[in-house]
Protein backbone atom coordinates (compact mmCIF):
# COMPACT_ATOMS: atom_id res chain seq x y z
CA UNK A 1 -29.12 119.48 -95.10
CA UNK A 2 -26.98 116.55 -93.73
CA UNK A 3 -26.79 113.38 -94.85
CA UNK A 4 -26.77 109.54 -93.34
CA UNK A 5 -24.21 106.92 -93.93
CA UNK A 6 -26.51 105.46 -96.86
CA UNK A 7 -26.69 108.74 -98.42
CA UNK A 8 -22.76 109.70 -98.19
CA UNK A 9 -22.42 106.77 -99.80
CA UNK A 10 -24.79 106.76 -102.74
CA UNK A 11 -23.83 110.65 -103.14
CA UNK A 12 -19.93 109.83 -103.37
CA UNK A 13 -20.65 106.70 -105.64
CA UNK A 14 -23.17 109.15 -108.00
CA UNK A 15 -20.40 112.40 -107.82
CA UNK A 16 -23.04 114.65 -106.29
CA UNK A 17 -22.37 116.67 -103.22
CA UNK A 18 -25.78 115.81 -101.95
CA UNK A 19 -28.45 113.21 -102.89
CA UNK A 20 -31.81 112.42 -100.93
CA UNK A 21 -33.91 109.43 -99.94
CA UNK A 22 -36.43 108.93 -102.89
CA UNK A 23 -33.78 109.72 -105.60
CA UNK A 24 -32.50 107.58 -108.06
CA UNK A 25 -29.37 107.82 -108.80
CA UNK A 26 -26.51 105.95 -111.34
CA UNK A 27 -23.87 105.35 -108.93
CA UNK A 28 -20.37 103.98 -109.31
CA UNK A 29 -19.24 100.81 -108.03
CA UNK A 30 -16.16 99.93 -106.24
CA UNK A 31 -16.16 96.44 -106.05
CA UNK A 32 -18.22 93.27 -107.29
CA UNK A 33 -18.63 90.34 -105.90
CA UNK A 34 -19.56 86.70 -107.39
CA UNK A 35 -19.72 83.15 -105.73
CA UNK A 36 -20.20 80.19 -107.13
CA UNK A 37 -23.93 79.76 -107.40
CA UNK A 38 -24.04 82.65 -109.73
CA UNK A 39 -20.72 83.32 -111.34
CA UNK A 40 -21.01 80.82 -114.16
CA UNK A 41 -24.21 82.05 -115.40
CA UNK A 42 -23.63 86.09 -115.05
CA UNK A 43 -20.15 84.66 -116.73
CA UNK A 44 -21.83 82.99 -119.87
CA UNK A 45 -24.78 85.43 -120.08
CA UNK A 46 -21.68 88.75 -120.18
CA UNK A 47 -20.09 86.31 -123.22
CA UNK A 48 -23.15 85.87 -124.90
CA UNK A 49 -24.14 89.62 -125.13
CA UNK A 50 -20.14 89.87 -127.33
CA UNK A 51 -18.04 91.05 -124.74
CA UNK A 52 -15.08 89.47 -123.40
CA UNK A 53 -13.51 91.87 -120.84
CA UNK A 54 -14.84 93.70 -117.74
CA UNK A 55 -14.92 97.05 -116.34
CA UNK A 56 -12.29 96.30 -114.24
CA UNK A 57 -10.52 93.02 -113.26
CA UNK A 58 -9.02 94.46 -110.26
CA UNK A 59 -12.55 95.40 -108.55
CA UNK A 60 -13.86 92.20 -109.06
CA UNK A 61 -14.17 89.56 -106.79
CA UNK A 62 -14.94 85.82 -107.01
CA UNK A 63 -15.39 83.07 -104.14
CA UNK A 64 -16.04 79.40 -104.35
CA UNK A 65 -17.73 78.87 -101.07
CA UNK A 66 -21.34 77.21 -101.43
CA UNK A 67 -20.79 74.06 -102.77
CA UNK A 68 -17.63 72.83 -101.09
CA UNK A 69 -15.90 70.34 -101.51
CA UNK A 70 -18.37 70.13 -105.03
CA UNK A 71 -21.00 67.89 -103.93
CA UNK A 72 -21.88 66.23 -107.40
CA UNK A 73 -20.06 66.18 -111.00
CA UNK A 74 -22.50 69.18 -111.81
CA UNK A 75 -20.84 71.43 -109.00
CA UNK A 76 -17.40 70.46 -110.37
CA UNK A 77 -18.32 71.51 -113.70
CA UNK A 78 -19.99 74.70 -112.95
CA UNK A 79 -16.83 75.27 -110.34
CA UNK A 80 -14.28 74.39 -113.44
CA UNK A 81 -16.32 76.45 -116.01
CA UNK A 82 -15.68 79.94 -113.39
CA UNK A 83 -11.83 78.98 -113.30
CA UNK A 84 -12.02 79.08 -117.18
CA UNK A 85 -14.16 82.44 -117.31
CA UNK A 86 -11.34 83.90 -114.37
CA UNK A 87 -8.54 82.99 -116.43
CA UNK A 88 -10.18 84.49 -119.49
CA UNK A 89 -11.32 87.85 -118.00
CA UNK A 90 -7.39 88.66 -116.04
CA UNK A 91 -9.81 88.00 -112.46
CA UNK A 92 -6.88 88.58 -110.06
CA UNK A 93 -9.13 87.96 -106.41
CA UNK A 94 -10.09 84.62 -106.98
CA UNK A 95 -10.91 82.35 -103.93
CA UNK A 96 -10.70 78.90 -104.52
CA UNK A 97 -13.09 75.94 -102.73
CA UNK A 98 -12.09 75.69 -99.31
CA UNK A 99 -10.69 78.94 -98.79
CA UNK A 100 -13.56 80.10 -97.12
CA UNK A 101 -17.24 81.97 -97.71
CA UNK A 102 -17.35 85.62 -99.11
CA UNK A 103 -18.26 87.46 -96.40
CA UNK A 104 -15.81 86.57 -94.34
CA UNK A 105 -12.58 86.66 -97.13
CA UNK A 106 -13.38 89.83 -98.47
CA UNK A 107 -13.19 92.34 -95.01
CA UNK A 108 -10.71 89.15 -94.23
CA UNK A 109 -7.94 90.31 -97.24
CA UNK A 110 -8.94 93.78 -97.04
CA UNK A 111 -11.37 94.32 -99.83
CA UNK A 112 -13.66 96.78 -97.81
CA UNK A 113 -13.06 100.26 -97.25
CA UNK A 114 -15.51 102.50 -95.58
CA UNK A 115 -17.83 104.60 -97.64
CA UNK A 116 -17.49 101.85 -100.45
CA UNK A 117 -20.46 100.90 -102.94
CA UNK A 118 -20.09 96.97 -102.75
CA UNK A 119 -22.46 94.89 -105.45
CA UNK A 120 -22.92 91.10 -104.78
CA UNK A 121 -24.50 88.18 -106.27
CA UNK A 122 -25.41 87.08 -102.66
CA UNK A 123 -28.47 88.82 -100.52
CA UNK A 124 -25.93 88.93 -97.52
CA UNK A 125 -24.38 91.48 -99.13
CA UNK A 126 -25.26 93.58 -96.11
CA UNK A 127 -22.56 92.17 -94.16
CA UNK A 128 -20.12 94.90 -95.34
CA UNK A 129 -21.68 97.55 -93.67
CA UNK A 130 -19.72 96.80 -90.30
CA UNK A 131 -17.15 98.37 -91.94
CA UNK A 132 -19.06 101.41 -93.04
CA UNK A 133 -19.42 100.36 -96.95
CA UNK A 134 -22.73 99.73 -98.46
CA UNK A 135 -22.84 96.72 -99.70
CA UNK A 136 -26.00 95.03 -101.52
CA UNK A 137 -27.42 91.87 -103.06
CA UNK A 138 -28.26 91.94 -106.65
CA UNK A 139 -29.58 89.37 -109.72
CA UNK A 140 -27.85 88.40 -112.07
CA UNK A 141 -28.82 90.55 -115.10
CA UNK A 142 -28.05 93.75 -113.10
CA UNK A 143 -24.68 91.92 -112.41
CA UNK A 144 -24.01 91.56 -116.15
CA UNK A 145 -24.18 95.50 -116.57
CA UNK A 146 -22.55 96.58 -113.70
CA UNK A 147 -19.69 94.11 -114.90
CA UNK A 148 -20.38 95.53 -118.34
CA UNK A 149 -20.27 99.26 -117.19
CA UNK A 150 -19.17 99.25 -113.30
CA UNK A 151 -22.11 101.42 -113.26
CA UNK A 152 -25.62 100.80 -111.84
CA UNK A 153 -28.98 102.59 -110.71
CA UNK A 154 -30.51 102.76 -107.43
CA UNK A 155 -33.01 104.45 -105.59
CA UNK A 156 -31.89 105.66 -102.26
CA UNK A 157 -33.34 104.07 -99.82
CA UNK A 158 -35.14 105.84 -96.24
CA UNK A 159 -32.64 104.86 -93.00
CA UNK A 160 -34.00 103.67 -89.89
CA UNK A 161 -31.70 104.12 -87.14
CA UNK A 162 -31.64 101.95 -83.86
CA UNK A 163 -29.91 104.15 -80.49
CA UNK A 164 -28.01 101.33 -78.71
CA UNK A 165 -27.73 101.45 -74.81
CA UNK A 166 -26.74 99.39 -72.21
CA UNK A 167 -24.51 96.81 -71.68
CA UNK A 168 -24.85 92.91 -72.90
CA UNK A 169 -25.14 90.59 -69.68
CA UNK A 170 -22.65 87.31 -69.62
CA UNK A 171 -23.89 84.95 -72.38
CA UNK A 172 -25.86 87.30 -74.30
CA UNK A 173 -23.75 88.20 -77.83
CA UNK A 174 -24.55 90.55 -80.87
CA UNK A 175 -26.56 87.94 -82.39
CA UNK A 176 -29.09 88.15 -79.83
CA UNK A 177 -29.52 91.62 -80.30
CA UNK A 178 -29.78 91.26 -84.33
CA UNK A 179 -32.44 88.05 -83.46
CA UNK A 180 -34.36 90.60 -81.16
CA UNK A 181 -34.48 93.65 -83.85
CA UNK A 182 -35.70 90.87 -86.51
CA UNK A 183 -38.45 89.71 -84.17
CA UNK A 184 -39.65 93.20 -82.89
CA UNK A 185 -39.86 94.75 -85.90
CA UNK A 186 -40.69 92.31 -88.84
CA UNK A 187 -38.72 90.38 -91.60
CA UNK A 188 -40.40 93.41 -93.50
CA UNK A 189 -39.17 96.03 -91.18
CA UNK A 190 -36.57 97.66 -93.05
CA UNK A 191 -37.78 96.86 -96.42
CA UNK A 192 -35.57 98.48 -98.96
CA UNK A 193 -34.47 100.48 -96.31
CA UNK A 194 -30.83 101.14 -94.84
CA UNK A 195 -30.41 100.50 -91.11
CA UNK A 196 -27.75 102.33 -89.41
CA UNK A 197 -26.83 100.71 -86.13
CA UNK A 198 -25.91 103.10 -83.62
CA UNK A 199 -25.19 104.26 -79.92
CA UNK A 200 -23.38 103.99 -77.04
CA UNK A 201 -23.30 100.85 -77.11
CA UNK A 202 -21.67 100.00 -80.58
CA UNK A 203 -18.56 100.82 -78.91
CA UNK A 204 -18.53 98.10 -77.44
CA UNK A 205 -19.23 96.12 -80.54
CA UNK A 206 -16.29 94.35 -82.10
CA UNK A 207 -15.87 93.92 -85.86
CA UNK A 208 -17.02 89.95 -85.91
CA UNK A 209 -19.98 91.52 -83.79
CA UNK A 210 -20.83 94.20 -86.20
CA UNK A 211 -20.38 91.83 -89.27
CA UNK A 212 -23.06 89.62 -87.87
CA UNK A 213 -25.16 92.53 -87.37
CA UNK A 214 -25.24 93.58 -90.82
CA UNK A 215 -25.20 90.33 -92.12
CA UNK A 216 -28.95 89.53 -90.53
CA UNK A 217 -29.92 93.11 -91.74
CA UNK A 218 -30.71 91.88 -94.59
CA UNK A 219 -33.59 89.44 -92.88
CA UNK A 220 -35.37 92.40 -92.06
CA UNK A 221 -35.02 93.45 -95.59
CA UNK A 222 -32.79 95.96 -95.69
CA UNK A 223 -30.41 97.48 -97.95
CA UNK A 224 -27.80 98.35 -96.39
CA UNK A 225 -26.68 97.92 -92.88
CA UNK A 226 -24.62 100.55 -91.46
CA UNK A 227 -21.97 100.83 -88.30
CA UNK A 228 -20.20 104.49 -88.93
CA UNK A 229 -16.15 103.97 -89.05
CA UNK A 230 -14.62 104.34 -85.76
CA UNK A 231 -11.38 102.74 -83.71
CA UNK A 232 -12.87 99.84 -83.71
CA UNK A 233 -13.17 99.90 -88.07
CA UNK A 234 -9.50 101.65 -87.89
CA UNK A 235 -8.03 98.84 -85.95
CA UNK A 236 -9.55 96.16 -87.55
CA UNK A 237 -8.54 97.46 -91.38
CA UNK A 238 -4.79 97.51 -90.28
CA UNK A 239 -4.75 93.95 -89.17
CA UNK A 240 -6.85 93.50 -92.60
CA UNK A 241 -5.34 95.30 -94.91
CA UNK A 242 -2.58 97.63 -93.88
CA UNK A 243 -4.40 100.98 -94.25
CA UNK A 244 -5.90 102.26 -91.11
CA UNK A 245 -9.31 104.80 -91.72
CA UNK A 246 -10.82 108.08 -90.66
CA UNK A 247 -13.94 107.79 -89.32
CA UNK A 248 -17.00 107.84 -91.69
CA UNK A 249 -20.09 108.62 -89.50
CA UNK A 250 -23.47 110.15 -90.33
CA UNK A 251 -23.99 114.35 -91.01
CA UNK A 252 -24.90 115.68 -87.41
CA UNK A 253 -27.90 116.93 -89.05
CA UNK A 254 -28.83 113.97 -90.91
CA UNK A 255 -32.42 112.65 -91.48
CA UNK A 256 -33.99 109.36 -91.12
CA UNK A 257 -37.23 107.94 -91.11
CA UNK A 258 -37.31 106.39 -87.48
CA UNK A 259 -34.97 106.93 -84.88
CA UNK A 260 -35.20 103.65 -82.45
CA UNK A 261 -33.91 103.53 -78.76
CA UNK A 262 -33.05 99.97 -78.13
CA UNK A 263 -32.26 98.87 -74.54
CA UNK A 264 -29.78 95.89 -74.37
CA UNK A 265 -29.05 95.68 -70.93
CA UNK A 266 -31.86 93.14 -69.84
CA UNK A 267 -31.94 92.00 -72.76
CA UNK A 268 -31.64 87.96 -72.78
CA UNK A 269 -30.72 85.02 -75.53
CA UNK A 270 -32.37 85.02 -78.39
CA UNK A 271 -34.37 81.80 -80.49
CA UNK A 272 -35.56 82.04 -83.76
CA UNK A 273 -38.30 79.70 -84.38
CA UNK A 274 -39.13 77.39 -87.66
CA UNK A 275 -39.93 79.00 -89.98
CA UNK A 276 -39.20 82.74 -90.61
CA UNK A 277 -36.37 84.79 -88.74
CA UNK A 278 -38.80 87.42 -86.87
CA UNK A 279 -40.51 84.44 -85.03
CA UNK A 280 -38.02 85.01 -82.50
CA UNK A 281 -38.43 84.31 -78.47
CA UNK A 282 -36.44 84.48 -75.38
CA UNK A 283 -34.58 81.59 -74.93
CA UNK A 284 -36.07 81.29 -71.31
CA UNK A 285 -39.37 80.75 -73.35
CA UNK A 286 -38.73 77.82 -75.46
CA UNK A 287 -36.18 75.84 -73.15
CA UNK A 288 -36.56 71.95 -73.38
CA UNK A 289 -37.55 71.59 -77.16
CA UNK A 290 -35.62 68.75 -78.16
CA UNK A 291 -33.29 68.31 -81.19
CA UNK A 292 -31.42 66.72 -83.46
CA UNK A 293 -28.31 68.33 -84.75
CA UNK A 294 -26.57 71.46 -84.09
CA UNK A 295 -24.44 73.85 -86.31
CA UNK A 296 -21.38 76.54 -85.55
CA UNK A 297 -20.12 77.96 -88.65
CA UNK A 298 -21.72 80.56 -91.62
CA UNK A 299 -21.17 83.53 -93.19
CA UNK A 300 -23.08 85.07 -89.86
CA UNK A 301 -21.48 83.10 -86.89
CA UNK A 302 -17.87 80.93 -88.49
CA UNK A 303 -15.76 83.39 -87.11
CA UNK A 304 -12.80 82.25 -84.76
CA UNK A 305 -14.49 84.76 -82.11
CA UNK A 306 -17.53 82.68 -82.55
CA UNK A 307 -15.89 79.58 -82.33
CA UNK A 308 -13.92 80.18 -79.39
CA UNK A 309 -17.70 81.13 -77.56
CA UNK A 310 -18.85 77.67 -78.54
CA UNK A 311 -15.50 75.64 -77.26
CA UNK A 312 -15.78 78.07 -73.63
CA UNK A 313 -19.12 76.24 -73.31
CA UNK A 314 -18.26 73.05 -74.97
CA UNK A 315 -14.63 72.75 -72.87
CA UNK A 316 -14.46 69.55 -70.71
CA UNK A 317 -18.07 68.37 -72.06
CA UNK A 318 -19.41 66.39 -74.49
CA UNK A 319 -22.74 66.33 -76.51
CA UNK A 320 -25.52 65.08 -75.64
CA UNK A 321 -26.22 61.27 -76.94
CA UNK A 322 -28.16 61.30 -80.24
CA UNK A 323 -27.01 64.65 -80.96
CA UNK A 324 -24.87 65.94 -84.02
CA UNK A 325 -22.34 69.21 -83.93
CA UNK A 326 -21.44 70.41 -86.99
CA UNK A 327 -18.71 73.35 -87.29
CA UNK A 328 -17.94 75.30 -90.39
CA UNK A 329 -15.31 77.71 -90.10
CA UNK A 330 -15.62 80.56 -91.97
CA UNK A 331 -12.37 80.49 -93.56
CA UNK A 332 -9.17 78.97 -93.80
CA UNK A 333 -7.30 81.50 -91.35
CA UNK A 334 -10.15 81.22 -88.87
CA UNK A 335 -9.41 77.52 -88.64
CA UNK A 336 -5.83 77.79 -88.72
CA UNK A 337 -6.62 80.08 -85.77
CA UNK A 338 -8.67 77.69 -84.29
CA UNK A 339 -5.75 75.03 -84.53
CA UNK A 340 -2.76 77.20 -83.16
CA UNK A 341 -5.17 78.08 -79.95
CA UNK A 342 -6.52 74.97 -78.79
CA UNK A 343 -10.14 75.83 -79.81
CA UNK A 344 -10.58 73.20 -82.31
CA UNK A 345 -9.31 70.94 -80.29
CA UNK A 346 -12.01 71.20 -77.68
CA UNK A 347 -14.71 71.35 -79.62
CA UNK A 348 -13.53 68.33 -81.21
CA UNK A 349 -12.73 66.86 -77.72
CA UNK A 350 -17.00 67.85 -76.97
CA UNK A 351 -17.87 65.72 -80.50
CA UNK A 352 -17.98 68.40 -83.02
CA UNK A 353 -17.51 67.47 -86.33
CA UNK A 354 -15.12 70.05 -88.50
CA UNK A 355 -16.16 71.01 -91.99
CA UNK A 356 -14.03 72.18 -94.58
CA UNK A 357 -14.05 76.27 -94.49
CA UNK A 358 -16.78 77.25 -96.44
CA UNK A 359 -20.99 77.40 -96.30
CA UNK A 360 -21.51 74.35 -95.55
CA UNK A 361 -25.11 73.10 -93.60
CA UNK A 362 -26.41 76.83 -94.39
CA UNK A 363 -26.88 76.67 -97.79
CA UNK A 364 -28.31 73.35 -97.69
CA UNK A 365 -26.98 71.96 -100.76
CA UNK A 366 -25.48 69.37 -99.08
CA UNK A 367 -23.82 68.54 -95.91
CA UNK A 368 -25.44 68.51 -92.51
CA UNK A 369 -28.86 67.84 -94.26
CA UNK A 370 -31.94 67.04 -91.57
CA UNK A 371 -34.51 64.48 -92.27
CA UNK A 372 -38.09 64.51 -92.00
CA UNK A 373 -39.17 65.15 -88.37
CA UNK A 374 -35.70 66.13 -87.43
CA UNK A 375 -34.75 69.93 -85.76
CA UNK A 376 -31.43 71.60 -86.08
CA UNK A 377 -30.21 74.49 -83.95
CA UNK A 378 -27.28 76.90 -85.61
CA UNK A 379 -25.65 79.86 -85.80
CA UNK A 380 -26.56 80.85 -89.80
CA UNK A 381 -29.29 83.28 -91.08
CA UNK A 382 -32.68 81.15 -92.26
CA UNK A 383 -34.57 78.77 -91.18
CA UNK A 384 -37.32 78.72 -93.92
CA UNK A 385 -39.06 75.29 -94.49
CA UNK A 386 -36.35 72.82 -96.34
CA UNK A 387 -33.33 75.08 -96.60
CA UNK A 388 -31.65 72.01 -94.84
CA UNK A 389 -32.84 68.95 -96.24
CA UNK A 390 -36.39 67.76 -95.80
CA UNK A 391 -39.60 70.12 -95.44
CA UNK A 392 -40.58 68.17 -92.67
CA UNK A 393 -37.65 69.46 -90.55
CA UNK A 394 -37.51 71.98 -88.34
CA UNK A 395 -34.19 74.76 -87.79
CA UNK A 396 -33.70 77.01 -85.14
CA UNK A 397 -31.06 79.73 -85.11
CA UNK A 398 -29.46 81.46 -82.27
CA UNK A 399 -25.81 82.67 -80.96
CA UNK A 400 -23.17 80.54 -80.93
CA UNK A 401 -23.15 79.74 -77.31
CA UNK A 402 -26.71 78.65 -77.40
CA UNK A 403 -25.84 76.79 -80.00
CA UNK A 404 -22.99 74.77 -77.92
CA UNK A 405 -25.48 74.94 -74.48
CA UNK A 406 -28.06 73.30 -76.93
CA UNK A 407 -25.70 70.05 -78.01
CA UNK A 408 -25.05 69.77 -74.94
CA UNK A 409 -28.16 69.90 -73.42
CA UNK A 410 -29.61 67.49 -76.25
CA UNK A 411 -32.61 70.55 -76.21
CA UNK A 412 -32.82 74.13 -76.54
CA UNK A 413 -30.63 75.44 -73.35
CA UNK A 414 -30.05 78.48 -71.89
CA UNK A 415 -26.31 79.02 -72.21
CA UNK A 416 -26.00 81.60 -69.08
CA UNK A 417 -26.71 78.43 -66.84
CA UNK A 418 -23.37 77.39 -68.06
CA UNK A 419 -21.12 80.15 -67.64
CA UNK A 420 -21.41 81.26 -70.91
CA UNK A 421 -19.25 84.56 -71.73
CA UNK A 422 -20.40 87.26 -74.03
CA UNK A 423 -19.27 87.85 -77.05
């Protein structure tokens, strides 16, 4: 019997030639990752159980990206206790503050391969499936093993597969089609579940495309979320990396739990409502609500191919009066990028505000917070009640030319009424 992308991964990682959804299995992990919200703790809590090396420094991982520039003398602490615990352990991939967020530094500096097992400290995990490795959240204490062991269980999960069609229309982007999936079938709709996205139409799909993708898997509470390894994987790796790839697709004969067509070619922009990510409407729908602030940037939407969507909206405008743009660039070469082409300029030129490379506004820990009464439209993952300030505010999220068409606007706009291009 063949098996999905999920389960050639979980069988490699477990040395078995086969493995099936339902199993358990004690896999083998290739690389762990730890940011700063979490690394000082799984750091102190590996110390305190007597042990003062890893399973292997050079397959770990560690970002500073959610509290940059440190916010308070507790955030410098906890940022200058990991330096101490890096130097300690031999920690060779160490990203300092302001280098940029996880999930964009580590397919970024080539620390994916397809068919990988990747462990994280952060849910959006996920996002490492664009490049065909299944990658996963985890707490803390299971993070403390698998640093202990570079071992650790799991069950393997049921895949749902969605058949992608059709062709995106002008100003319609990959996060519309993630926002759609999330509203049609449920925040619960893939509960510990692997998604492989799939199709015709993935071809089409660039790699900042497909990292979005499986970065909002995770909101419908998946596992993993899984684009097989094509030319578009290949050609991305050897600008990221050096080492090109063979493709890593799904047995022929492999089984999955639903098989979903999806139709993208009418489909239109996409609005996720306060406050859960499947409360999700057509743009066309909720046109006119007014706002506040608006924000470019995240682990989802900080790339330079997001960016440059928000400046072709933005260029030779400026936001509306009253309104606030915030931009976050996901790292440090996507806003170096953004300064050698012009596109920081312009959205600078429109009244954006640029944020040092990192979380920023997303994580809510400070930065870009919203006060009572006040909505906030943005390119990141969650909108749940306070994640950006008060509990009285409201957050929308959407693509990043809605995003733009919305600061513009001064409401929630419809960015194909201004020439938006796809992306």
């Amino acid at each position: 019997m063949g098996m999905n992308l999920a389960e050639r991964i979980l069988a490699r990682s477990a040395g078995r030639d086969q493995v099936a959804a339902g199993e358990f299995v004690m896999a083998e992990i290739d690389l762990a990752l730890l940011h700063d919200i979490f690394a000082a703790q799984v750091f102190n809590l590996l110390r305190d159980t007597g042990l003062d090396q890893v399973f292997d420094p050079d397959r770990i991982v560690v970002v500073i990206d959610h509290l940059v520039p440190a916010p308070s003398e507790a955030a410098a602490a906890i940022h200058q206790s990991i330096r101490e615990h890096i130097s300690r352990l031999g920690i060779t991939a160490f990203y300092d503050a302001g280098r940029g967020i996880c999930h964009q530094l580590l397919p970024e500096h080539g620390h994916i391969r397809p068919g990988d097992l990747v462990v994280g400290t952060d849910s959006h995990t996920t996002t490492y499936g664009a490049l065909g490795a299944g990658g996963t959240g985890i707490g803390t204490s299971d993070m403390v093993y698998a640093l202990a062991t570079g071992q650790l269980w799991f069950r393997v999960p049921e895949t749902i597969r969605f058949e992608m069609t059709g062709d995106l229309m002008a100003g319609v982007s990959w996060k519309d089609v993630i926002l759609h999936l999330a509203g049609r079938f449920g925040a619960d709709g893939a509960q510990y579940r692997a998604i492989e996205f799939a199709g015709p139409a993935v071809a089409g799909a660039d790699m900042s495309s497909r990292l979005t993708v499986c970065n909002m898997a995770l909101e419908m509470g998946a596992k993993f979320g899984l684009f097989a390894a094509d030319g578009v994987t290949d050609t991305y790796l050897r600008s990221h990396g050096g080492a090109g790839t063979e493709p890593f697709e799904p047995d022929a004969d492999a089984t999955y739990e639903a098989v979903h067509e999806i139709a993208l070619s009418n489909l239109e922009p996409q609005v996720a409502l306060p406050h859960e990510v499947d409360q999700v409407s057509p743009v066309t729908e909720v046109e006119g609500i007014s706002l506040n602030q608006a924000f470019i940037g995240s682990c989802t939407n900080g790339r330079i191919e997001d960016l440059r969507a928000a400046a072709e909206v933005l260029a030779g405008h400026h936001i509306a009066p009253g309104m606030r743009l915030l931009v976050a660039p996901a790292s440090r070469a996507v806003l170096g990028e953004a300064l050698e082409t012009g596109v920081a300029a312009t959205l600078v030129e429109a009244g954006a505000s640029i944020l040092a490379p990192g979380c920023g506004p997303c994580f809510g820990g400070h930065g870009g917070l919203l006060a009572p009464g006040e909505r906030c439209i943005g390119t990141h993952n969650r909108n749940f009640i306070g994640r950006m300030g008060s509990s009285e505010a409201e957050i929308f999220l959407a693509s990043p030319a809605t995003v733009a068409a919305s600061a513009l606007a001064g409401h929630i706009a419809d960015p194909r009424k201004l020439g938006a291009s796809d992306g």
